[in-house]
C-alpha atoms as a PDB file:
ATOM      1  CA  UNK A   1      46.714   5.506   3.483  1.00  0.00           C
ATOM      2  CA  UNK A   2      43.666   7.616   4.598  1.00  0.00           C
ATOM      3  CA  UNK A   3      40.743   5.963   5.995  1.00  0.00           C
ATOM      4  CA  UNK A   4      38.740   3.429   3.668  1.00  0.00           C
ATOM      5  CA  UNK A   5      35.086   1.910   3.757  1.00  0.00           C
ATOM      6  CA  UNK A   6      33.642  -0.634   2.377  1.00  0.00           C
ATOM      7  CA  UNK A   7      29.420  -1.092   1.779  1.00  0.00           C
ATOM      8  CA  UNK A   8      28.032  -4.366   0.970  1.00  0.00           C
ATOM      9  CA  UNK A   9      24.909  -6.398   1.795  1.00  0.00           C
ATOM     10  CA  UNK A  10      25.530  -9.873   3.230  1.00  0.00           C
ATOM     11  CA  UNK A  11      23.593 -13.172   4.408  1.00  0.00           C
ATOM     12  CA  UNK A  12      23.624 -13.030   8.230  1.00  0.00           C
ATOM     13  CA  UNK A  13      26.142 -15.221   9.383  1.00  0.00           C
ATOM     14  CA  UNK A  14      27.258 -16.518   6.054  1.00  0.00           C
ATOM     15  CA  UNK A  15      29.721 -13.951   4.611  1.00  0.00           C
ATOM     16  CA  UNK A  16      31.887 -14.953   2.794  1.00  0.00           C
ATOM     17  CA  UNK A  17      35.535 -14.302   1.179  1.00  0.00           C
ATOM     18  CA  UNK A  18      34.159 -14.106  -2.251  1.00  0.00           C
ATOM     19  CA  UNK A  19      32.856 -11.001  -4.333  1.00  0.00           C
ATOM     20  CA  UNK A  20      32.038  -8.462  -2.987  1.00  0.00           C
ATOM     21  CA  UNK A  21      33.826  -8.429   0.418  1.00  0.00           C
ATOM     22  CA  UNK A  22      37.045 -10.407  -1.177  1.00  0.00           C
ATOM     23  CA  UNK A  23      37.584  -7.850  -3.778  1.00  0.00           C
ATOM     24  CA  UNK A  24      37.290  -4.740  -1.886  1.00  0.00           C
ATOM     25  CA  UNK A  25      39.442  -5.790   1.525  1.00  0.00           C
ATOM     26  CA  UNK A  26      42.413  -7.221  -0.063  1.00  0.00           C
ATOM     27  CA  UNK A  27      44.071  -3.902  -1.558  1.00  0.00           C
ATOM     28  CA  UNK A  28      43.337  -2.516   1.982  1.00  0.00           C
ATOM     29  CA  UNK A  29      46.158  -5.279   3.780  1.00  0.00           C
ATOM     30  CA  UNK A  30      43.606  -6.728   6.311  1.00  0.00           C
ATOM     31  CA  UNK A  31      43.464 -10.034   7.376  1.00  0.00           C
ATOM     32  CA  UNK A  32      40.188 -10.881   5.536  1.00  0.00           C
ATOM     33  CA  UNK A  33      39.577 -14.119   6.880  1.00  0.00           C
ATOM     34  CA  UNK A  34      39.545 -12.484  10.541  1.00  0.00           C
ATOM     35  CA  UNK A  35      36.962  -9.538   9.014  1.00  0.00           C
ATOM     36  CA  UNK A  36      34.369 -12.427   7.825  1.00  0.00           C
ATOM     37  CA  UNK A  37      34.821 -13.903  11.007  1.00  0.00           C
ATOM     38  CA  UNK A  38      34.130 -11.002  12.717  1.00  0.00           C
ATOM     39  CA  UNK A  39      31.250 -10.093  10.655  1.00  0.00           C
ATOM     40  CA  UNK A  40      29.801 -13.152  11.062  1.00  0.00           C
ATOM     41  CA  UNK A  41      29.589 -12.881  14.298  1.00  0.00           C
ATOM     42  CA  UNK A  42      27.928  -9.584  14.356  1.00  0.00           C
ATOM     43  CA  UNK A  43      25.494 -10.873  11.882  1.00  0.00           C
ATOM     44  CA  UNK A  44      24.655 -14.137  12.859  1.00  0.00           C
ATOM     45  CA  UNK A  45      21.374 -13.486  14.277  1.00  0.00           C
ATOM     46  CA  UNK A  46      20.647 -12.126  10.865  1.00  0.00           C
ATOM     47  CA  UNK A  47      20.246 -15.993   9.321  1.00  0.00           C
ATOM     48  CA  UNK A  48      18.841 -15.884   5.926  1.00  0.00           C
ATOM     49  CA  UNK A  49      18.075 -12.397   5.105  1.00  0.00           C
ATOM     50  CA  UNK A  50      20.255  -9.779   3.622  1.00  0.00           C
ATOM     51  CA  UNK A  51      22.099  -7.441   6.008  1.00  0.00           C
ATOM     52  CA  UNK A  52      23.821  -4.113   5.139  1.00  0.00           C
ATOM     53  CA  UNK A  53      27.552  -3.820   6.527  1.00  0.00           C
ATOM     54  CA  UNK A  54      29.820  -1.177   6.685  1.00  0.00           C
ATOM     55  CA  UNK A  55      33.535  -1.873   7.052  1.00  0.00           C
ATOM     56  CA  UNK A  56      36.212   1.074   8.331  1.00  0.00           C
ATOM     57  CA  UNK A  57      39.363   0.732   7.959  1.00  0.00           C
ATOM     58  CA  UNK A  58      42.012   3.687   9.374  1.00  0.00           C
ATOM     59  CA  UNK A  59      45.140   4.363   8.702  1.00  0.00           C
ATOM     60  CA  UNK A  60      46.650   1.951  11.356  1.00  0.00           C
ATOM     61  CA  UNK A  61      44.818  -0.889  10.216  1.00  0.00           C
ATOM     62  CA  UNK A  62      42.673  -0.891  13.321  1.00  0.00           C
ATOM     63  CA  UNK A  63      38.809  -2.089  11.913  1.00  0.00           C
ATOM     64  CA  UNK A  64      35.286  -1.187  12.825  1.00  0.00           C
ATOM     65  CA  UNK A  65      32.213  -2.939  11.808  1.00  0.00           C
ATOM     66  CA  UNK A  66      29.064  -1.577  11.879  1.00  0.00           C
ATOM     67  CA  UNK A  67      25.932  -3.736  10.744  1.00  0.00           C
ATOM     68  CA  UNK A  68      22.551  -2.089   9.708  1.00  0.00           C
ATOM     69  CA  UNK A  69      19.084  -4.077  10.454  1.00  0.00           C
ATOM     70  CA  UNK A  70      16.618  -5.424   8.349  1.00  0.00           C
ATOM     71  CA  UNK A  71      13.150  -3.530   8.277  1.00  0.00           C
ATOM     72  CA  UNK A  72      11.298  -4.753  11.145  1.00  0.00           C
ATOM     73  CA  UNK A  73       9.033  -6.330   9.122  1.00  0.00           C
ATOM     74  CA  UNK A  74      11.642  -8.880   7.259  1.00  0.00           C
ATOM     75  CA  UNK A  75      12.259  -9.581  11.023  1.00  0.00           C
ATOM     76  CA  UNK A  76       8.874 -10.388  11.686  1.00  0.00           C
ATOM     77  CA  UNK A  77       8.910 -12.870   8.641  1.00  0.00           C
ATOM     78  CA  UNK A  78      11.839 -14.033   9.732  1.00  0.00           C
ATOM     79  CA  UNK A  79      10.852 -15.179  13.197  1.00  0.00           C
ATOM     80  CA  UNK A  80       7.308 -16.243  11.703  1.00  0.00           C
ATOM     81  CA  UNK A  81       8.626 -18.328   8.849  1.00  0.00           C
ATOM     82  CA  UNK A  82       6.002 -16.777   6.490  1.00  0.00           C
ATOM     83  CA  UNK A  83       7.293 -15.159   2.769  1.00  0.00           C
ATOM     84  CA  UNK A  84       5.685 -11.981   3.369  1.00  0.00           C
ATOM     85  CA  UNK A  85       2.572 -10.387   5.489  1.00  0.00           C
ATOM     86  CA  UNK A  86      -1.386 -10.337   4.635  1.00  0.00           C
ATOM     87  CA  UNK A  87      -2.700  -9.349   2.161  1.00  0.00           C
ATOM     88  CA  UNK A  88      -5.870  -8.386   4.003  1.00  0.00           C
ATOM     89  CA  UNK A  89      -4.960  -7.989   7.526  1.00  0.00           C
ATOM     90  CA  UNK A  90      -7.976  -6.835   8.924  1.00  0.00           C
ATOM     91  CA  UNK A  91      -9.792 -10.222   7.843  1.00  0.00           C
ATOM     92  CA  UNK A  92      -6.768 -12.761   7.283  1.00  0.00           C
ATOM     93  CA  UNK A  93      -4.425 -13.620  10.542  1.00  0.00           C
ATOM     94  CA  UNK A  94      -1.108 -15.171   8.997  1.00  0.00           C
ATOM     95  CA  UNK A  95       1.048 -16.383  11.457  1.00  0.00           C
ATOM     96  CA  UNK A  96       1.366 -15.978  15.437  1.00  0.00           C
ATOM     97  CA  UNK A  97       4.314 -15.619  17.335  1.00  0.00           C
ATOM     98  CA  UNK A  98       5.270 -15.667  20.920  1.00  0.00           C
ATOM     99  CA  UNK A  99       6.267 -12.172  23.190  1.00  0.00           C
ATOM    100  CA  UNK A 100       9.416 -13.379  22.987  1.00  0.00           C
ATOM    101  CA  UNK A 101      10.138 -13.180  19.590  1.00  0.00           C
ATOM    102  CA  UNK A 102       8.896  -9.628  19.602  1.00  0.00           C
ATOM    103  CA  UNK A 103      11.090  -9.123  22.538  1.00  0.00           C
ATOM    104  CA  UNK A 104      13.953 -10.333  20.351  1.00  0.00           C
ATOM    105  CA  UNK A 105      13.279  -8.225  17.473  1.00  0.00           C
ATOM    106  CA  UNK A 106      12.830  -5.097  19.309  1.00  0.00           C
ATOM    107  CA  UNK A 107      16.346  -5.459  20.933  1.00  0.00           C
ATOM    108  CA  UNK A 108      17.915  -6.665  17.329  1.00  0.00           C
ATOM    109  CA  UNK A 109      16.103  -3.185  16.119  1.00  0.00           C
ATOM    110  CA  UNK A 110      17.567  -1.093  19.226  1.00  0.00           C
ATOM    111  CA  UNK A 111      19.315   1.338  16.675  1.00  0.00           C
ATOM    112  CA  UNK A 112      16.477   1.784  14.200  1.00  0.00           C
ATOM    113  CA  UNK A 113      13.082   2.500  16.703  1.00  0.00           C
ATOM    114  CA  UNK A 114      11.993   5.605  18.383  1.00  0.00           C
ATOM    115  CA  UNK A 115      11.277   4.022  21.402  1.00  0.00           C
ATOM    116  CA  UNK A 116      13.119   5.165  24.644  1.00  0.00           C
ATOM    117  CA  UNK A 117      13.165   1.724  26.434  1.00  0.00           C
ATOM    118  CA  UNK A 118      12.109  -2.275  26.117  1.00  0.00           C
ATOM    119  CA  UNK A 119       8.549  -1.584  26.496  1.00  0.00           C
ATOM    120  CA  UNK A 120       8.243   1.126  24.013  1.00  0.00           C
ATOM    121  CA  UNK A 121      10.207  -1.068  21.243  1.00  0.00           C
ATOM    122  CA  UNK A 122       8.121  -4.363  21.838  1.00  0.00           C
ATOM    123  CA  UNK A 123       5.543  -1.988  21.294  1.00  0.00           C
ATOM    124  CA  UNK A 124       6.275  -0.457  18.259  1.00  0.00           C
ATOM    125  CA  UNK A 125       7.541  -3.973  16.606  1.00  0.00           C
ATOM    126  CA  UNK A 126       3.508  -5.499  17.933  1.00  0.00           C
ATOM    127  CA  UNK A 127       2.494  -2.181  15.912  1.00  0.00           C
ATOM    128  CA  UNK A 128       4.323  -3.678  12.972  1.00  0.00           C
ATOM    129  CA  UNK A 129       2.951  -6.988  13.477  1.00  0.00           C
ATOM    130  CA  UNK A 130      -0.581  -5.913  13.332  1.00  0.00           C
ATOM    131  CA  UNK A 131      -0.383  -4.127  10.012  1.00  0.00           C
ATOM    132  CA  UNK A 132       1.196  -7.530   8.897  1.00  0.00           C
ATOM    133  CA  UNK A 133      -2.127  -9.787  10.227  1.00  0.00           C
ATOM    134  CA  UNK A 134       0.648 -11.895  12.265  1.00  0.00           C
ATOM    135  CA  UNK A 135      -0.642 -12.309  15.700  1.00  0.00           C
ATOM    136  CA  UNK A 136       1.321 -12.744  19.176  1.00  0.00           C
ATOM    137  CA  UNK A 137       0.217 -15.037  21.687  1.00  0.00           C
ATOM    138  CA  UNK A 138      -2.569 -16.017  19.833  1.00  0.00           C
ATOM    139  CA  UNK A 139      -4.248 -12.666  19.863  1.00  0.00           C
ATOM    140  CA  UNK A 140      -4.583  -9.955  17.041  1.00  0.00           C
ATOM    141  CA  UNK A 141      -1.569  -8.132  17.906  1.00  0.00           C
ATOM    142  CA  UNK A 142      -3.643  -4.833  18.894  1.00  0.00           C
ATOM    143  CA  UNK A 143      -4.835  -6.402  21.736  1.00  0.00           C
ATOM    144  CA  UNK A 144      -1.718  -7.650  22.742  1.00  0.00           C
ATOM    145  CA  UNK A 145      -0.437  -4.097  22.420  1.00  0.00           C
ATOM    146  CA  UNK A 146      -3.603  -3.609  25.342  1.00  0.00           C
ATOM    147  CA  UNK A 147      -2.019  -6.546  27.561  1.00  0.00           C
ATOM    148  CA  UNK A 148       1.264  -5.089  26.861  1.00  0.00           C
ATOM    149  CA  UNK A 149      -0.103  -1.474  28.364  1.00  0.00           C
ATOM    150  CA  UNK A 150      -1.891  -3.827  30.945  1.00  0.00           C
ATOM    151  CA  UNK A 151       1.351  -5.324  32.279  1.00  0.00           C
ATOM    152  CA  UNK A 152       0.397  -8.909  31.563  1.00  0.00           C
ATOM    153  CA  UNK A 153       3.942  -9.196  30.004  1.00  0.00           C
ATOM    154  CA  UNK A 154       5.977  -7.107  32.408  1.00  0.00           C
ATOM    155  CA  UNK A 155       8.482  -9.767  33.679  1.00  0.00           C
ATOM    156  CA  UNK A 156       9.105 -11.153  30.072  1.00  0.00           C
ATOM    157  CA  UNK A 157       9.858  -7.748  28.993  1.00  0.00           C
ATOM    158  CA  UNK A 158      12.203  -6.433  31.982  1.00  0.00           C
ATOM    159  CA  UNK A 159      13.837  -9.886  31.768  1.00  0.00           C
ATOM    160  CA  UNK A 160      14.371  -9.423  27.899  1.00  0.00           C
ATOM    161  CA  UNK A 161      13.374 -13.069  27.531  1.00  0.00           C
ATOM    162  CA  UNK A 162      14.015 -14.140  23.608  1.00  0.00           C
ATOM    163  CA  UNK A 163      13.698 -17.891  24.150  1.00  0.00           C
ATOM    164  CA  UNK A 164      11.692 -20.688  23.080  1.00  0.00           C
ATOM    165  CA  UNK A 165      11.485 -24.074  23.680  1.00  0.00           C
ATOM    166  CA  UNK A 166      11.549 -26.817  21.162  1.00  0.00           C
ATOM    167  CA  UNK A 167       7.398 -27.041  22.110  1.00  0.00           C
ATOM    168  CA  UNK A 168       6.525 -23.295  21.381  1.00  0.00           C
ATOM    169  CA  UNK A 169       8.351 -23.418  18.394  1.00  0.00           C
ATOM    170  CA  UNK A 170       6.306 -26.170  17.211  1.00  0.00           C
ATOM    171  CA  UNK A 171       3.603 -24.673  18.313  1.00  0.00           C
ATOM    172  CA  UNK A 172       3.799 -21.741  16.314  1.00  0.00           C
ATOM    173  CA  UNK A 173       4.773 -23.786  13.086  1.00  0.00           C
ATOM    174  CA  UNK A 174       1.166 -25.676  13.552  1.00  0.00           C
ATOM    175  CA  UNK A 175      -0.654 -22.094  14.450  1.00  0.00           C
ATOM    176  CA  UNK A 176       0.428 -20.997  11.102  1.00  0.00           C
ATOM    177  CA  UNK A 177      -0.619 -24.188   8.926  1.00  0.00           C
ATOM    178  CA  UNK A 178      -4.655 -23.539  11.008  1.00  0.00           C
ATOM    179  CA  UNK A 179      -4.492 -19.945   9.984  1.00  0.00           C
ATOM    180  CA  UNK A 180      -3.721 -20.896   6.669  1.00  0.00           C
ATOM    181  CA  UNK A 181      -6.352 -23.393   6.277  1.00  0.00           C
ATOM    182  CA  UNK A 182      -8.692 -20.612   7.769  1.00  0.00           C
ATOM    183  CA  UNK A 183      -7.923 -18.293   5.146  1.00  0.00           C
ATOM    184  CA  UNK A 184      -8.804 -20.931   2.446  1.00  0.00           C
ATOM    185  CA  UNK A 185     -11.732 -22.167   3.526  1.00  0.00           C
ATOM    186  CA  UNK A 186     -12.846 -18.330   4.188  1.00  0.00           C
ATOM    187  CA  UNK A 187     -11.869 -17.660   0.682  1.00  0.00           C
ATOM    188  CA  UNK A 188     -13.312 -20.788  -0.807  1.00  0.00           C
ATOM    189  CA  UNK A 189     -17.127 -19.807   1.371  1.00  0.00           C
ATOM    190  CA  UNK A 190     -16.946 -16.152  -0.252  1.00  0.00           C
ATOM    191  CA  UNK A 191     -16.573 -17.206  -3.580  1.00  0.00           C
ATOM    192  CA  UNK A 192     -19.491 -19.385  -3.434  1.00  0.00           C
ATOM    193  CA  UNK A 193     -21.479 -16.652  -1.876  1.00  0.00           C
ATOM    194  CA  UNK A 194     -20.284 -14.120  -4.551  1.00  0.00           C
ATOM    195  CA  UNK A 195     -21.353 -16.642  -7.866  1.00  0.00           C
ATOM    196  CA  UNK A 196     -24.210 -17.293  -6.121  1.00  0.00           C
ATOM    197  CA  UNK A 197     -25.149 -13.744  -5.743  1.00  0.00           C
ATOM    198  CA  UNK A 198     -23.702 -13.051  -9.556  1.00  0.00           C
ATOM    199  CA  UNK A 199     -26.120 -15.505 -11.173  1.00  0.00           C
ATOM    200  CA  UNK A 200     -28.944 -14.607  -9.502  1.00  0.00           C
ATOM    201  CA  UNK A 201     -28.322 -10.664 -10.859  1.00  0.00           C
ATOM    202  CA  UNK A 202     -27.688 -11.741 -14.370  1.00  0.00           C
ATOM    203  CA  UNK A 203     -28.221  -9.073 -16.626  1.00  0.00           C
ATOM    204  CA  UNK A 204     -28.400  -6.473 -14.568  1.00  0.00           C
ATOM    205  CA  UNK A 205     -25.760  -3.042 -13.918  1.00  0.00           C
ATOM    206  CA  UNK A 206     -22.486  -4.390 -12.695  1.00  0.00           C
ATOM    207  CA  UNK A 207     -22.992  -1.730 -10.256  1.00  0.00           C
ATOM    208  CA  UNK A 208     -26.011  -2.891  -8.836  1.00  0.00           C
ATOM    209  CA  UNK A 209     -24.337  -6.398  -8.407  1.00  0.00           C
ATOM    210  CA  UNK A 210     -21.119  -5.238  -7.262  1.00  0.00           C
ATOM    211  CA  UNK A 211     -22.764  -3.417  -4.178  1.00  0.00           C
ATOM    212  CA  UNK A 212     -24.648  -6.253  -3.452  1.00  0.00           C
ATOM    213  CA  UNK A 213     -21.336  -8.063  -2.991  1.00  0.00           C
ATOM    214  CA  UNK A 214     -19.781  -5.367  -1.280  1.00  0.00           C
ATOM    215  CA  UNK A 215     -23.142  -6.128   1.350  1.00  0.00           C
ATOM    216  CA  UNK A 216     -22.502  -9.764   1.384  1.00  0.00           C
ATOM    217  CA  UNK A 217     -18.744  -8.216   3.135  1.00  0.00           C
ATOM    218  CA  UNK A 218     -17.169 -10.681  -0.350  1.00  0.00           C
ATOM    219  CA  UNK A 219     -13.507  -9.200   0.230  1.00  0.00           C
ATOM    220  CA  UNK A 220     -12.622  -6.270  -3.132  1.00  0.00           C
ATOM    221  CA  UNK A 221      -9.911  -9.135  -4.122  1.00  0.00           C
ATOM    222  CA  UNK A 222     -12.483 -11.843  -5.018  1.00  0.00           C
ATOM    223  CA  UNK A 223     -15.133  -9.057  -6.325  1.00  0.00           C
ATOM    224  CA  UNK A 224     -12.967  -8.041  -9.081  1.00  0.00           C
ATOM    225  CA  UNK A 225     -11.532 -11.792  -9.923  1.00  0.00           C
ATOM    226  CA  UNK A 226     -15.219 -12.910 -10.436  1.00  0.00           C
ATOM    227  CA  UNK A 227     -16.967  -9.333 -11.819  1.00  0.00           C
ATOM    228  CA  UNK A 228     -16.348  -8.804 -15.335  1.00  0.00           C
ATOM    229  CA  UNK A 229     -15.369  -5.136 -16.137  1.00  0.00           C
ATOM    230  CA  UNK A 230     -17.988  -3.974 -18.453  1.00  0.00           C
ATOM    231  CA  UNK A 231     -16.653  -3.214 -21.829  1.00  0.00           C
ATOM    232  CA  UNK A 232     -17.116  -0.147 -23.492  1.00  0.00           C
ATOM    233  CA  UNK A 233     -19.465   0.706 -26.098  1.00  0.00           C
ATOM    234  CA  UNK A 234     -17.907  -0.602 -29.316  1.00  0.00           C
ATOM    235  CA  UNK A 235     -17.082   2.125 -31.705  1.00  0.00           C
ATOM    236  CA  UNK A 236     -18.975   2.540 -35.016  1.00  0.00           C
ATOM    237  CA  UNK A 237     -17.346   0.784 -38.085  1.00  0.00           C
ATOM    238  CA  UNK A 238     -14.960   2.741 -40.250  1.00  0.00           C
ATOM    239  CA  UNK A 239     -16.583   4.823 -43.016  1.00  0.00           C
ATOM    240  CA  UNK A 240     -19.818   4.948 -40.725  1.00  0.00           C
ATOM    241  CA  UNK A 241     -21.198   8.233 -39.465  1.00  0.00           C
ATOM    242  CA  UNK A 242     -22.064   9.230 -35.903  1.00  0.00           C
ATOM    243  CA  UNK A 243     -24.938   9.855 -34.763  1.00  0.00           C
ATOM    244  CA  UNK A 244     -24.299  13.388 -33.801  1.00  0.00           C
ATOM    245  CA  UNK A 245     -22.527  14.065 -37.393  1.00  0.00           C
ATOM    246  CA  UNK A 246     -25.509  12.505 -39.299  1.00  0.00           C
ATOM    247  CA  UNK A 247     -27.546  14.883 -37.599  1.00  0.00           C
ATOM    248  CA  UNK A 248     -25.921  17.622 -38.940  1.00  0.00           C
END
């Protein structure tokens, strides 16, 4: 029998013996229960999200398991417990995270980043982080990017330190409930400032009041939740001329 794959997605750590892997391994004579074990292993770290697999199998049996990565940022959400990243980044911090979680991600990434070594990873994964408004050590991640260059985290780095304690991880769970209060009391304070500034230009150009919210900084998202569009000029009843063609 010439050499056979198999392609499926699987839960990390939680595959299984059921469609699809079942299925597809038993005409091949394996041992499945030894494959799921195996991949298992490989994709443990991988807890709750969806991991792609590939499964070789040659002609004497022998097996090879490859296992893909998640994007970097499903990582991220992963190690941040949040459902997905900011919405406004710039102006809404989501979650914050520890250097060692980057560290972590960067080396469960090794195969998908550009980066030469450790440093250059952690660095490209704080890149990601940053577009997502998650912070690391309670900094915007950009800045942490500037400690990183600084060498504030060089012996977490060279030591490829992925650990936390029971304390940092609640830390970072009560971080993430402030932020999110943050965010809603930010939110609630610009949409008073944006109905205030809406009643007192009644009747005048949306235009005209939508700059002045754009002045007031009132983030696009709430503008255009509170700003009706106006409508267009109604068209003239049926059987009625136009102006133009009653001209004529």
């Amino acid at each position: 029998m010439p050499k056979q794959t198999v392609e499926a997605m699987v839960e990390g750590g939680k595959a299984t013996a059921a469609p699809p892997l079942g299925p597809a391994l038993g005409p091949l004579g394996v041992n499945i229960g030894q494959v799921i074990q195996e991949i298992n292993k490989k994709t443990g770290a991988f807890k709750g999200i969806q991991v792609p697999i590939k499964i070789i199998v040659d002609e004497d049996k022998s097996i090879t398991i490859t296992v893909g990565t998640p994007p970097a940022s499903a990582l991220i959400k992963q190690e941040a417990h949040i459902e997905k990243g900011s919405g406004n980044p710039l102006a809404d911090l989501i979650a914050d995270i520890k250097i060692e979680q980057v560290i972590k991600i960067s080396k469960m990434k090794v195969d998908g980043l550009s980066g030469k070594d450790t440093f250059a990873r952690v660095k490209e994964i704080a890149g990601t982080c940053n577009s997502m408004g998650v912070m690391i050590e309670g900094k915007r991640a950009v800045e942490t990017l500037a400690d990183i260059d600084a060498g504030k985290y060089d012996a977490e780095i060279k030591a490829e330190k992925t650990e936390l304690s029971a304390e940092e991880i609640k830390e970072i769970e009560e971080k993430k409930k402030k932020l999110a209060a943050d965010i809603e009391k930010r939110k609630a304070d610009f949409m008073a400032t944006a109905k205030k500034i809406i009643e007192s230009m009644a009747g005048q150009p949306r235009g005209a009041t939508k700059a002045k919210l754009i002045e007031a900084k009132v983030p696009t998202t709430i503008i255009e939740e509170l700003l009706p569009v106006e409508s267009a000029a109604a068209p003239g009843k049926p059987g009625e001329a136009k102006p133009e063609a009653a001209k004529k």
